[in-house]
N, C-alpha and C. Protein backbone atom coordinates (compact mmCIF):
# COMPACT_ATOMS: atom_id res chain seq x y z
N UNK A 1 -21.27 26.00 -17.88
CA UNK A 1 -21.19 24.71 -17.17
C UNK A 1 -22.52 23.99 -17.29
N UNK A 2 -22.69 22.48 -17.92
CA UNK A 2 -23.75 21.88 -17.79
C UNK A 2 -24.54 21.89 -16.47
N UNK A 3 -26.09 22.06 -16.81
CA UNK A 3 -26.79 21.99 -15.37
C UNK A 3 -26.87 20.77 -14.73
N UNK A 4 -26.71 20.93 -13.27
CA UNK A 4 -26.84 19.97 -12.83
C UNK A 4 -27.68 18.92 -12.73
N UNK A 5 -28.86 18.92 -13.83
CA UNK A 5 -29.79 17.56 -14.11
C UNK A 5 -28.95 16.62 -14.98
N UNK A 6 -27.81 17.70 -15.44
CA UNK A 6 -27.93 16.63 -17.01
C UNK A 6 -26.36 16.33 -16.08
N UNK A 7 -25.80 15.92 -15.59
CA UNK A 7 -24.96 15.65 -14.68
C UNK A 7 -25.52 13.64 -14.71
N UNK A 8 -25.24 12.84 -14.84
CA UNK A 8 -25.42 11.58 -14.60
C UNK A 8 -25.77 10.99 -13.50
N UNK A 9 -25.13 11.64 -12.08
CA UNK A 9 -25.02 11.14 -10.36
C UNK A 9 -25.55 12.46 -10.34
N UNK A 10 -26.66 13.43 -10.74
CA UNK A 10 -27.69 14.72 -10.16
C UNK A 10 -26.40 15.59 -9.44
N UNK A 11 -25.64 15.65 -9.67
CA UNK A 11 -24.89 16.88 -9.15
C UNK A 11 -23.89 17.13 -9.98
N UNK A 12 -23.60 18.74 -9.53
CA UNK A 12 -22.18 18.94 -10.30
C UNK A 12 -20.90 18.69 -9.40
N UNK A 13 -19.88 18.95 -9.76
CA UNK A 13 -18.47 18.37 -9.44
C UNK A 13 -16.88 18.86 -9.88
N UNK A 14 -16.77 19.48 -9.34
CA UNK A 14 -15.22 20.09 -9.64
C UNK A 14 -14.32 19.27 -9.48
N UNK A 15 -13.03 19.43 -10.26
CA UNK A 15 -12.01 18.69 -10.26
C UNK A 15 -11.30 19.23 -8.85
N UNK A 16 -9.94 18.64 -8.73
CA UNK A 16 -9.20 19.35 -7.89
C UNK A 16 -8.39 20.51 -8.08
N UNK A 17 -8.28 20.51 -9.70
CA UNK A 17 -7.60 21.68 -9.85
C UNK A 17 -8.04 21.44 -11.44
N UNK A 18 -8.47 22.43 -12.01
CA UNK A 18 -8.71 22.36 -13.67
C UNK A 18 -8.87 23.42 -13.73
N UNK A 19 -8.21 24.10 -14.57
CA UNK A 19 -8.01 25.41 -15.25
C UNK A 19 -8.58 26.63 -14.21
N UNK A 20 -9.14 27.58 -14.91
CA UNK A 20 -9.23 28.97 -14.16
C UNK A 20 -11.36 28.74 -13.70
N UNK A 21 -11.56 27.39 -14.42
CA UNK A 21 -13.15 27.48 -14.21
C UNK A 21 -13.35 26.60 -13.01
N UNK A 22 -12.58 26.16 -12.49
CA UNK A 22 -12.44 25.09 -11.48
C UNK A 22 -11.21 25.39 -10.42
N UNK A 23 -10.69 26.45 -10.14
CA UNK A 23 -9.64 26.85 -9.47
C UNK A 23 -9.37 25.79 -7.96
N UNK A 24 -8.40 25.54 -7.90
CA UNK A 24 -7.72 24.67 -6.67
C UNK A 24 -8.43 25.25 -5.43
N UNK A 25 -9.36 24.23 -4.50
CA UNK A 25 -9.35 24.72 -3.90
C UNK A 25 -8.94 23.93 -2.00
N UNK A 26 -8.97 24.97 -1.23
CA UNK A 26 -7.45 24.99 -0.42
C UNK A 26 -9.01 23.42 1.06
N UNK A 27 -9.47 23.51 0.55
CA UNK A 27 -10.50 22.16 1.47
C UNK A 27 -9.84 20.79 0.84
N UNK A 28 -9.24 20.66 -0.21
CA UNK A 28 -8.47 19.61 -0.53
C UNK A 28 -7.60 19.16 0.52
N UNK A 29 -6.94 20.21 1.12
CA UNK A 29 -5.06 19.86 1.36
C UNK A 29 -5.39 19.17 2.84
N UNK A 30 -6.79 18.60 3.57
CA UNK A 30 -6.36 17.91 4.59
C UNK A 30 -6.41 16.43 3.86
N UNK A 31 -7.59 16.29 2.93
CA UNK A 31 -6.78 15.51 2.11
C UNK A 31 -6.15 15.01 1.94
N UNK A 32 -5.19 15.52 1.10
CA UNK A 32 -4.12 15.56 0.46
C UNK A 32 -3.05 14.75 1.04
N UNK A 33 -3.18 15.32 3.10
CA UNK A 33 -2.38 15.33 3.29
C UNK A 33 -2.46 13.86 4.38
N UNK A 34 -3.54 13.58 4.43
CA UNK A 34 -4.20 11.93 4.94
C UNK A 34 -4.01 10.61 3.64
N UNK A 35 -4.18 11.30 2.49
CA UNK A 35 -3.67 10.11 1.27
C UNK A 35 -2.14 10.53 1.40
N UNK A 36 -1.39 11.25 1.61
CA UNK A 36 -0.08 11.09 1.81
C UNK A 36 0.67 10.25 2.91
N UNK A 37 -0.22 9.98 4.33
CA UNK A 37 -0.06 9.56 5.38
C UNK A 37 -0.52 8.18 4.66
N UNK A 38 -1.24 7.93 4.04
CA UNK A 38 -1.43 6.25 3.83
C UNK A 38 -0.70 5.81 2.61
N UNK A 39 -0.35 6.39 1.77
CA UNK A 39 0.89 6.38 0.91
C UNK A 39 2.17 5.99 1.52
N UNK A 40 2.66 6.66 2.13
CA UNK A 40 3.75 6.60 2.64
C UNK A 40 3.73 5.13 3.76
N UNK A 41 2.71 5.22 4.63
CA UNK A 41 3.02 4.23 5.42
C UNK A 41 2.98 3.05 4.35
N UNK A 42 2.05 2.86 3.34
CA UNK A 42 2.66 1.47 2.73
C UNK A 42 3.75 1.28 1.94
N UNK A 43 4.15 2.60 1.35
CA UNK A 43 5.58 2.40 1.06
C UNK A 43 6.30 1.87 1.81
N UNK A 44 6.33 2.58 3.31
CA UNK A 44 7.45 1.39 4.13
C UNK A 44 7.19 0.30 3.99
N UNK A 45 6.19 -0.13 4.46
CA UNK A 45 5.62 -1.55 4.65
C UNK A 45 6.26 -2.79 3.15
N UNK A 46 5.98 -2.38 2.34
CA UNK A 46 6.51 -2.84 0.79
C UNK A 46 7.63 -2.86 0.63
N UNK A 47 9.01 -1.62 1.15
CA UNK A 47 10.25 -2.04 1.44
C UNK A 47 10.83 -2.96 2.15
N UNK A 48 9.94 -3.37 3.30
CA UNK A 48 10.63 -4.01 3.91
C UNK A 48 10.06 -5.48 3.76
N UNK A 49 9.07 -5.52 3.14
CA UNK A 49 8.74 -6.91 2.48
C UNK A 49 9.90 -7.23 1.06
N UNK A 50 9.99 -6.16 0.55
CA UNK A 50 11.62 -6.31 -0.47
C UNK A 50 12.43 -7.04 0.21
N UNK A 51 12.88 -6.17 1.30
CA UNK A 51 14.38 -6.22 1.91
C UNK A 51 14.43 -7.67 2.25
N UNK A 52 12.96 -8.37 2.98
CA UNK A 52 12.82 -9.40 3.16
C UNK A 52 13.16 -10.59 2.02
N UNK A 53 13.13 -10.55 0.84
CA UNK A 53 13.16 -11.13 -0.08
C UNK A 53 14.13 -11.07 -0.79
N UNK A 54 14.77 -10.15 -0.28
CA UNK A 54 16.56 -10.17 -0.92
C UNK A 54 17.42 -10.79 0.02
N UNK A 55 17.04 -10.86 1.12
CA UNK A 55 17.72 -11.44 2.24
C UNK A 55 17.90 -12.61 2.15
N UNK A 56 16.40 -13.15 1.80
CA UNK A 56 16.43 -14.78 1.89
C UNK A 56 16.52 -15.26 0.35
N UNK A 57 16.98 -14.31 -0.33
CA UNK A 57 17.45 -14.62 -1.73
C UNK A 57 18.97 -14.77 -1.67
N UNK A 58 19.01 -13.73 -0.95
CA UNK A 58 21.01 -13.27 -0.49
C UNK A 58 21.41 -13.21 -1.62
N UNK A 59 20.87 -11.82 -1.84
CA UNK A 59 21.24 -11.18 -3.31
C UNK A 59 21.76 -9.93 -3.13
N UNK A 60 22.65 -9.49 -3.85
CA UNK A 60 23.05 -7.45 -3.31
C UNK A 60 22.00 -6.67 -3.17
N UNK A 61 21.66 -5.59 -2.16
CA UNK A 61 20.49 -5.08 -2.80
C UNK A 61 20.15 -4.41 -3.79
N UNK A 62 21.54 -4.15 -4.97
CA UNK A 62 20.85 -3.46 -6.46
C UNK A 62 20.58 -4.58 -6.98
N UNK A 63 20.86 -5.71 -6.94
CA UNK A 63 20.44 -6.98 -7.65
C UNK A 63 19.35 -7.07 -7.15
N UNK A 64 19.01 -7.40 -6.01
CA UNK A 64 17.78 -7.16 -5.61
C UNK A 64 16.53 -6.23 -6.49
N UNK A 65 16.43 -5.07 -6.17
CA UNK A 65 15.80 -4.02 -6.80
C UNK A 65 15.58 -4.40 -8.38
N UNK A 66 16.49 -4.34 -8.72
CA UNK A 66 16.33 -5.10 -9.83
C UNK A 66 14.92 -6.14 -10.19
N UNK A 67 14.62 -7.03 -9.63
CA UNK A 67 13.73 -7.94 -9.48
C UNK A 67 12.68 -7.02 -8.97
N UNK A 68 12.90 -6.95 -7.36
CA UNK A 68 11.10 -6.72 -6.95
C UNK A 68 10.35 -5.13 -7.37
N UNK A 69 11.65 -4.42 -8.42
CA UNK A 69 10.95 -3.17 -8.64
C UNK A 69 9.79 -3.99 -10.31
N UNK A 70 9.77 -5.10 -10.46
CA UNK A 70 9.02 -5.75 -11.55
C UNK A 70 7.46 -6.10 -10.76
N UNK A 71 7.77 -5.94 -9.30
CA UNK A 71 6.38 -6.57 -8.86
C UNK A 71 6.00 -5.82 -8.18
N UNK A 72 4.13 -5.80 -8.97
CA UNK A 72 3.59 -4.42 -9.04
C UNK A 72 2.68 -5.13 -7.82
N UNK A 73 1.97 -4.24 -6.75
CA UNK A 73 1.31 -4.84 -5.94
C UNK A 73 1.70 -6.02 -4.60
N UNK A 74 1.07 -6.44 -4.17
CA UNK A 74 1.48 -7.02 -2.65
C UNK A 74 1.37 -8.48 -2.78
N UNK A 75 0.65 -9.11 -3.96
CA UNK A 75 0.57 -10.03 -4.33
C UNK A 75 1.71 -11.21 -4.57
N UNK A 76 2.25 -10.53 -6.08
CA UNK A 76 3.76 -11.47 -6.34
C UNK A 76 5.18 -11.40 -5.03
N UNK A 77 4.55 -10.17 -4.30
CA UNK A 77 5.64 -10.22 -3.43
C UNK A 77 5.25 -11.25 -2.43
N UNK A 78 4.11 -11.70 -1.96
CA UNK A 78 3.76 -12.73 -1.39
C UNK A 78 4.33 -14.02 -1.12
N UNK A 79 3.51 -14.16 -3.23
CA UNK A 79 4.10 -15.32 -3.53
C UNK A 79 5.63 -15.89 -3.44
N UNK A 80 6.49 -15.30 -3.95
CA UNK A 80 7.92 -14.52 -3.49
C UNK A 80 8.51 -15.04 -2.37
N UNK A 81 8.20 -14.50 -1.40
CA UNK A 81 8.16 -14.93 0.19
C UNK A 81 7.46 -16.17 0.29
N UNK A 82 7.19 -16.90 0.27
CA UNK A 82 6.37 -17.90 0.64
C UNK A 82 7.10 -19.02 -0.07
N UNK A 83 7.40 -18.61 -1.72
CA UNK A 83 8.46 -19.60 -2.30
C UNK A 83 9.89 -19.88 -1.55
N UNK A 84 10.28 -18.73 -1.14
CA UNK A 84 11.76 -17.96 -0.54
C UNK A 84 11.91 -19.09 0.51
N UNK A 85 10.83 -19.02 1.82
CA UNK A 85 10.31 -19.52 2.89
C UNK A 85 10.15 -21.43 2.47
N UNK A 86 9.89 -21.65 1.65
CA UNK A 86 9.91 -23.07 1.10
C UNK A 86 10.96 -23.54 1.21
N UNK A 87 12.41 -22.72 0.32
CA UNK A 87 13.44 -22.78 -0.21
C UNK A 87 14.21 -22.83 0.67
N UNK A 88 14.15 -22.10 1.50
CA UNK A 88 15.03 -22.25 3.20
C UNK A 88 14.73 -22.37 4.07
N UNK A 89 13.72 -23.87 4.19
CA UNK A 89 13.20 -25.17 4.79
C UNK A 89 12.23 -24.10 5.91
N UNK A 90 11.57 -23.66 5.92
CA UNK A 90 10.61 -22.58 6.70
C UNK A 90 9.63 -24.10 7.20
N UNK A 91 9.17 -23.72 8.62
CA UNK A 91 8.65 -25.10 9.32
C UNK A 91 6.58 -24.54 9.08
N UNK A 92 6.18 -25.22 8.65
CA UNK A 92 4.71 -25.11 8.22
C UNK A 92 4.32 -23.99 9.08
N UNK A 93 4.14 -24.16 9.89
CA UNK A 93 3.24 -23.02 11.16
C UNK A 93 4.22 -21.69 10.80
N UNK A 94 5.49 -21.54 10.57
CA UNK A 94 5.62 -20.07 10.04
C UNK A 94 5.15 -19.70 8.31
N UNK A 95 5.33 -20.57 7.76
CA UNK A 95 4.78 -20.64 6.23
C UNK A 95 3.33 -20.30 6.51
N UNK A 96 2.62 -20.97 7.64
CA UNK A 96 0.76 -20.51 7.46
C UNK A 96 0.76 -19.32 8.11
N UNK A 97 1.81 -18.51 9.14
CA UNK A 97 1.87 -17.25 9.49
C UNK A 97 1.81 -16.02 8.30
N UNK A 98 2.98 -16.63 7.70
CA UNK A 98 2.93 -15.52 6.34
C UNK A 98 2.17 -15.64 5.34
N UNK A 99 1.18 -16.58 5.02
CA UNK A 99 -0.07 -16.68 4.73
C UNK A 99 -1.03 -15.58 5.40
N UNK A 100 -1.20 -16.09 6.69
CA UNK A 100 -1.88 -15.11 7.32
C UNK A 100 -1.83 -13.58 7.24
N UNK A 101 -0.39 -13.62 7.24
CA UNK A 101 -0.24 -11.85 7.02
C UNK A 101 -0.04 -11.29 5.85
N UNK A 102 0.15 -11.53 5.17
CA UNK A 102 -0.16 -11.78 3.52
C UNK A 102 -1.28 -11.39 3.03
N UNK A 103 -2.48 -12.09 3.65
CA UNK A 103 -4.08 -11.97 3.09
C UNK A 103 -4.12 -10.04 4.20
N UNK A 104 -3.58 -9.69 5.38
CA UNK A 104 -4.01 -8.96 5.75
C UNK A 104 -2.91 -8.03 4.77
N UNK A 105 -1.60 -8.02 4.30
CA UNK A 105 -1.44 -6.83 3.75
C UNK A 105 -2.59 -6.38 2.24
N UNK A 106 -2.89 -7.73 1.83
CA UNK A 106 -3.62 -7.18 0.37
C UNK A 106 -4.72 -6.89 0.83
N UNK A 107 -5.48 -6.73 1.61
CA UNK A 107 -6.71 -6.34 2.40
C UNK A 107 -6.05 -4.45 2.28
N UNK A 108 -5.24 -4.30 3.01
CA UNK A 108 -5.22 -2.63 3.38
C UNK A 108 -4.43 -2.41 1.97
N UNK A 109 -3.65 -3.48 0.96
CA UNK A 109 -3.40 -2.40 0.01
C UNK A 109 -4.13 -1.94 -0.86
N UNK A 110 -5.34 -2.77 -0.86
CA UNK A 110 -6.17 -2.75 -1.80
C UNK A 110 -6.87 -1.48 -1.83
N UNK A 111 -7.65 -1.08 -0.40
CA UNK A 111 -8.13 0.61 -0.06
C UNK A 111 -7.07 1.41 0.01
N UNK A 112 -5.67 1.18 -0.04
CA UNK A 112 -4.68 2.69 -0.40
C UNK A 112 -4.71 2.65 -1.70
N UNK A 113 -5.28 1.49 -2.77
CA UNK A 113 -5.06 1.92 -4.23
C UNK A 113 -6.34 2.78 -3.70
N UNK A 114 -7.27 2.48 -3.98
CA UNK A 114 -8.30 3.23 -4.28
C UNK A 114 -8.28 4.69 -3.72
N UNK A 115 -7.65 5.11 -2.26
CA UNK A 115 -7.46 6.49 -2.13
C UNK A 115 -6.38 7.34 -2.62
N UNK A 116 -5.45 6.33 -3.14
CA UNK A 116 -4.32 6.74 -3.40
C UNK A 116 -4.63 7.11 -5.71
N UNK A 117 -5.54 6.35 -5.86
CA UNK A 117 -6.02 6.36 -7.47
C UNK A 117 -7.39 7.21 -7.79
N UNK A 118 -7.87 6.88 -7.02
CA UNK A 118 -9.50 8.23 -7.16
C UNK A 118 -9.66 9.42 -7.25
N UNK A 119 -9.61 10.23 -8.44
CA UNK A 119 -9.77 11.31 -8.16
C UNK A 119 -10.47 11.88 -6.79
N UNK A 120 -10.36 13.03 -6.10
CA UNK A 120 -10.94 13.89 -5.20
C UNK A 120 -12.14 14.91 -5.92
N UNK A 121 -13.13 15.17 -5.47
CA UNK A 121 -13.20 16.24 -6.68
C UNK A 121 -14.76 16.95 -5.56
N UNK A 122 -14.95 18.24 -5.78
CA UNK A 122 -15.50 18.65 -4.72
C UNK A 122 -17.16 18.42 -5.32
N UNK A 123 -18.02 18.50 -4.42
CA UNK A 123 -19.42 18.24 -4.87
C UNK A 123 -20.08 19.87 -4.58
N UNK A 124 -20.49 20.51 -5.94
CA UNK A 124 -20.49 21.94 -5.53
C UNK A 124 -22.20 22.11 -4.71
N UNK A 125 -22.96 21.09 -4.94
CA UNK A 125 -24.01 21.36 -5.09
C UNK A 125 -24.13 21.11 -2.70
N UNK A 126 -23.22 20.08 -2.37
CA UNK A 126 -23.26 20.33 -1.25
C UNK A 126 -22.36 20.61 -0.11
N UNK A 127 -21.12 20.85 -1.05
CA UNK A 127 -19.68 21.64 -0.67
C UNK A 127 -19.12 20.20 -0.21
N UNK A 128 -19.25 19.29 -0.26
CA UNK A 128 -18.48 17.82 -0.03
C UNK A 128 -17.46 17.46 -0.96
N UNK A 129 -16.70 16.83 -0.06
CA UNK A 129 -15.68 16.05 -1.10
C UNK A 129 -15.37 14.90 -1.13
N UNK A 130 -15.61 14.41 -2.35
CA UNK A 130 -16.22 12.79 -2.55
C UNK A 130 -14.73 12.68 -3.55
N UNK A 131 -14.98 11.19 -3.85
CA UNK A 131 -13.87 10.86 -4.70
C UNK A 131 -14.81 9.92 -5.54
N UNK A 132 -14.61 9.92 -6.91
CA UNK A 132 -14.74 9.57 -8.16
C UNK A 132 -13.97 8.59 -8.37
N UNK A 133 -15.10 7.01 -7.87
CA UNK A 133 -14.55 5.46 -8.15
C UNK A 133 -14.68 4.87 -9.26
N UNK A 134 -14.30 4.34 -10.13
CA UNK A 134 -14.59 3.88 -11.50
C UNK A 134 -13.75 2.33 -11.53
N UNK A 135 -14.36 1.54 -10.98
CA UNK A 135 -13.59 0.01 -10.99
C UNK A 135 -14.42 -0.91 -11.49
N UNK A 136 -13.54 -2.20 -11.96
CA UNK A 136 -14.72 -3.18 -12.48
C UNK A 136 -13.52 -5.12 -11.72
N UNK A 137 -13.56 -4.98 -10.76
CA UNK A 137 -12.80 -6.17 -9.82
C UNK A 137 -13.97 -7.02 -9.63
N UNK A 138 -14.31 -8.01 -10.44
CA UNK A 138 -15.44 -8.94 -10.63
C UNK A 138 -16.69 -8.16 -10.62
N UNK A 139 -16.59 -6.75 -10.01
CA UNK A 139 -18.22 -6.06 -10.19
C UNK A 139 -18.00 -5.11 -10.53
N UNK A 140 -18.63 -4.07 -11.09
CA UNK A 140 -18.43 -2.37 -11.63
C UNK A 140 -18.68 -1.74 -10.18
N UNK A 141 -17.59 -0.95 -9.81
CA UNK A 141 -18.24 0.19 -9.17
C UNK A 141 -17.91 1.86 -9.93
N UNK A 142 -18.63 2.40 -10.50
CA UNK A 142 -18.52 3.24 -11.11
C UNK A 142 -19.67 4.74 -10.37
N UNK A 143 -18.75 5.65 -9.56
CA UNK A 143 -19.81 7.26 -9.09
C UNK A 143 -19.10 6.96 -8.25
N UNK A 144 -19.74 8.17 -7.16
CA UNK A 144 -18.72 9.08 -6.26
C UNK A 144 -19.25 8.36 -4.65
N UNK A 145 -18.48 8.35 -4.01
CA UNK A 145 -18.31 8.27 -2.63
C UNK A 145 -17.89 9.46 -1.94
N UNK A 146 -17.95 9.46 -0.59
CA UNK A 146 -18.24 10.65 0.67
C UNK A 146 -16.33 9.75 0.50
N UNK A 147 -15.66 10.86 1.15
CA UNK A 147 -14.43 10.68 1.18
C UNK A 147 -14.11 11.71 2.67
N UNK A 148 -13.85 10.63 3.69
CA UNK A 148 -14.15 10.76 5.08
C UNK A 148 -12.44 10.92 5.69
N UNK A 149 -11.82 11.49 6.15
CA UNK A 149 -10.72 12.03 6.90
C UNK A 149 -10.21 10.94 7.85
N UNK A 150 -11.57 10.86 8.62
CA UNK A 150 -11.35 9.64 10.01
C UNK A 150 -11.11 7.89 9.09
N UNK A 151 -11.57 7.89 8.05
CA UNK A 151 -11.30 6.67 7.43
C UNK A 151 -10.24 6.70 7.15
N UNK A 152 -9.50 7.43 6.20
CA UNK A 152 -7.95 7.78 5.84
C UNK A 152 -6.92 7.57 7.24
N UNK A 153 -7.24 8.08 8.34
CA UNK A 153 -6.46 8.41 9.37
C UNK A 153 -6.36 6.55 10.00
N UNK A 154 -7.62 6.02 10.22
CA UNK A 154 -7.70 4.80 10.62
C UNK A 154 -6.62 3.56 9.53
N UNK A 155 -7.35 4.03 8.15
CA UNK A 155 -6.21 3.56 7.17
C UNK A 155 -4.80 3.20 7.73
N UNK A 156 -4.25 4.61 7.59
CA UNK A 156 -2.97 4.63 7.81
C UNK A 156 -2.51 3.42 9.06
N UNK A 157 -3.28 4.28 10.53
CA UNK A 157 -2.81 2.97 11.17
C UNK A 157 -3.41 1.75 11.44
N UNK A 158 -3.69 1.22 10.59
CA UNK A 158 -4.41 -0.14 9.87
C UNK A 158 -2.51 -0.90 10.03
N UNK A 159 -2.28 0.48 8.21
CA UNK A 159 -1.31 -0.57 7.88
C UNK A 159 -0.24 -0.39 8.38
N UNK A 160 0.32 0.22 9.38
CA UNK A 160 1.29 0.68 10.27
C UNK A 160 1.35 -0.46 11.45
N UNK A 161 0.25 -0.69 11.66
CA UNK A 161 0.36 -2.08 12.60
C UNK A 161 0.56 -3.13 12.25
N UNK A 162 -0.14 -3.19 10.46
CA UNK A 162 0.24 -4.80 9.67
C UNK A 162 2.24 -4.84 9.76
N UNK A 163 2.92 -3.45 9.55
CA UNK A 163 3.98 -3.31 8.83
C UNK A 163 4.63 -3.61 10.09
N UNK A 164 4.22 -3.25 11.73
CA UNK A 164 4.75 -3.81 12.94
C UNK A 164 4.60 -5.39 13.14
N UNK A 165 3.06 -6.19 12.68
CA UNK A 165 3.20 -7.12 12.51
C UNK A 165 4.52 -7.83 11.73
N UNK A 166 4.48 -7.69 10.56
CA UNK A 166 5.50 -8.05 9.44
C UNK A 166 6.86 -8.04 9.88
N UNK A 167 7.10 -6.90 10.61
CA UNK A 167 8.21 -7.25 11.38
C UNK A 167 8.69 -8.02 12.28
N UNK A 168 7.87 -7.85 13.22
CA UNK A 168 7.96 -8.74 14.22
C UNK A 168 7.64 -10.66 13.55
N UNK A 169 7.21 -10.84 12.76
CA UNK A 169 7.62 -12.15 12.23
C UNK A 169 8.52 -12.16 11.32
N UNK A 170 8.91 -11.44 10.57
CA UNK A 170 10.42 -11.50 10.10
C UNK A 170 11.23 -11.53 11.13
N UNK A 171 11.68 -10.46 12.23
CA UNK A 171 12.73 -11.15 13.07
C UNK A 171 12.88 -12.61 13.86
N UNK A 172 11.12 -12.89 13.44
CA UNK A 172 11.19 -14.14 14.35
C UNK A 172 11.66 -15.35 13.54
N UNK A 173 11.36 -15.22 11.84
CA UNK A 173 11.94 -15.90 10.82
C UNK A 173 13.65 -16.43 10.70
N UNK A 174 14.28 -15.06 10.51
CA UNK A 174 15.70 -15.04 10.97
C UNK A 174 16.28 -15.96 11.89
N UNK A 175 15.06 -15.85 13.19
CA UNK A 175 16.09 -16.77 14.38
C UNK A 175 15.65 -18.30 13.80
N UNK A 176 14.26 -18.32 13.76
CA UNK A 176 14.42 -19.74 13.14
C UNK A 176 14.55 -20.41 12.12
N UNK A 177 14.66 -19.76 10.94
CA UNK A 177 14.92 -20.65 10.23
C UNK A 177 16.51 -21.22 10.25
N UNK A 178 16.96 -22.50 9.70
CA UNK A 178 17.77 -23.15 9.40
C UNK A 178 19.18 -21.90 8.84
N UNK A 179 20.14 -21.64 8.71
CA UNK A 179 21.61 -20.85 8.53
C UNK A 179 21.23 -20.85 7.33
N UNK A 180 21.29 -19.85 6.67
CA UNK A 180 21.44 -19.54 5.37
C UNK A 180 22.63 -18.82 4.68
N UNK A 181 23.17 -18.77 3.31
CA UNK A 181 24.12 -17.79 3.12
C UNK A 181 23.58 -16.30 3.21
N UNK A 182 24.00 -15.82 3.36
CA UNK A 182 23.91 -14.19 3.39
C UNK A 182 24.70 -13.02 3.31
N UNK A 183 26.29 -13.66 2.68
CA UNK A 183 27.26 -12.58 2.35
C UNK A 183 26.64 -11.72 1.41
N UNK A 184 26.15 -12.06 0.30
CA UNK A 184 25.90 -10.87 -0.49
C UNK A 184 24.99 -10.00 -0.23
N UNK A 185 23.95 -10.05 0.56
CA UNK A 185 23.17 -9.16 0.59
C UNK A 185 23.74 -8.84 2.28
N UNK A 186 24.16 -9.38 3.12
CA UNK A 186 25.21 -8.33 4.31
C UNK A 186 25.99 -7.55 3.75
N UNK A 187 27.14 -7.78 2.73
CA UNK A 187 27.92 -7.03 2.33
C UNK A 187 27.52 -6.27 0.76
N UNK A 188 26.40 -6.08 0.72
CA UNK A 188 25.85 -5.18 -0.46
C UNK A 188 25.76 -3.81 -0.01
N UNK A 189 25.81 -2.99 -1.13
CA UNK A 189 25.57 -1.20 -0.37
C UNK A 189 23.84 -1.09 -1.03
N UNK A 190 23.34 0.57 -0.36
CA UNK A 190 22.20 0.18 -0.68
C UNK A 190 21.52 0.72 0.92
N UNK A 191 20.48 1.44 0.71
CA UNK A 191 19.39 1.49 1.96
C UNK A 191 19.10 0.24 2.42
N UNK A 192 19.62 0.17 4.53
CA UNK A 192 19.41 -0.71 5.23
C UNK A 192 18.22 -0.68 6.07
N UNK A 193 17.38 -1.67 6.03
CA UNK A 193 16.07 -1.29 6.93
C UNK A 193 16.57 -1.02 8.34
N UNK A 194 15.91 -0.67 9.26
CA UNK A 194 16.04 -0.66 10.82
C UNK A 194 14.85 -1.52 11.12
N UNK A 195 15.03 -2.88 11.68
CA UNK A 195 13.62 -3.71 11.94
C UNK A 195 13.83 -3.23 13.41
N UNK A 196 12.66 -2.91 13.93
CA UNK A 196 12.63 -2.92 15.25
C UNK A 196 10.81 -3.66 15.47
N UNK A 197 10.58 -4.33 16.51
CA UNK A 197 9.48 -4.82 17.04
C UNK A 197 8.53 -4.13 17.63
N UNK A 198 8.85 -2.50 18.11
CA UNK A 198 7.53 -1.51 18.08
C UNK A 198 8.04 -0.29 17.52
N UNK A 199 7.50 -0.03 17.14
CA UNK A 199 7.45 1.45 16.04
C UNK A 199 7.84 2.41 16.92
């Protein structure tokens, strides 16, 4: 194993799991299991910004799927909604709402890419476990960061509250906007959200 001078960032660094010289080791899995907790909560969160957009498309939801499984990120789904919201006369002050909440989902999705894309990898030289950033989003950030438990945990309910937000102005959307059609996506088969206003 190269010494740790000739290491670039002065330390050495194990993967999370690489062969028999780097064996898995078991300080990962709280980890593991905090990027799974912020994974998952934005998965919901992203379904039901779908569901939202098939609704006010009033499309089946495999027709649906169809479309928003093309849009990668929190972004075009935005835009999406906001066109949708145009289209079925949405009154300004809810259009600048979903603006508003909009800028806060790409805010928290942006740190689940990064915990959810960074390698983990242990720092042998002071038994830490950092994660290995390599981005270039108008600036390079390239070396390792302290990869903190209580940040992950806060994460999660970051976006667990945006995804209670999101709800709670979608149901409020529904009542006001103007009658829309909506047979096809009422009578489509297909996973139905449960919106409720507190978690």
């Amino acid at each position: 194993m190269a010494d740790s001078t000739e290491h670039p960032y002065g330390s050495r660094y194990s993967p999370m799991a690489d062969s028999t010289e780097h064996p898995y080791s078991p300080k990962f899995d709280p980890y593991f299991t905090a990027v799974g907790r912020v994974a998952n909560a934005y998965s919901q969160l992203e379904f039901k910004m779908n569901d939202a957009i098939w609704e006010l498309a009033n499309v089946a939801r495999m027709a649906g799927v169809c479309m928003t499984a093309q849009m990668i990120g929190p972004a075009p789904r935005n835009r999406c909604l906001l066109a949708l919201l145009e289209f079925r006369n949405a009154s300004p002050a809810l259009i600048a709402e979903f603006n508003r909440i909009g800028r806060k989902i790409e805010g928290v999705a942006a740190r689940r890419n990064r915990y959810v894309h960074d390698p983990f990898v242990l720092n042998e030289d002071t038994g830490e476990i950092q994660r290995m950033v390599s981005t270039a989003d108008k600036s390079i950030r390239h070396g390792f960061m302290n990869a903190e438990i209580d940040e992950l945990n806060k994460l999660t309910t970051e976006i667990e509250t945006v995804d209670d937000e999101f709800d709670q102005l979608y149901l409020r959307t529904v009542v006001e906007l103007p009658a829309w059609p909506r047979a096809q996506f009422d009578q489509s088969t297909g996973i139905r959200v449960r919106r409720t206003k507190t978690r």
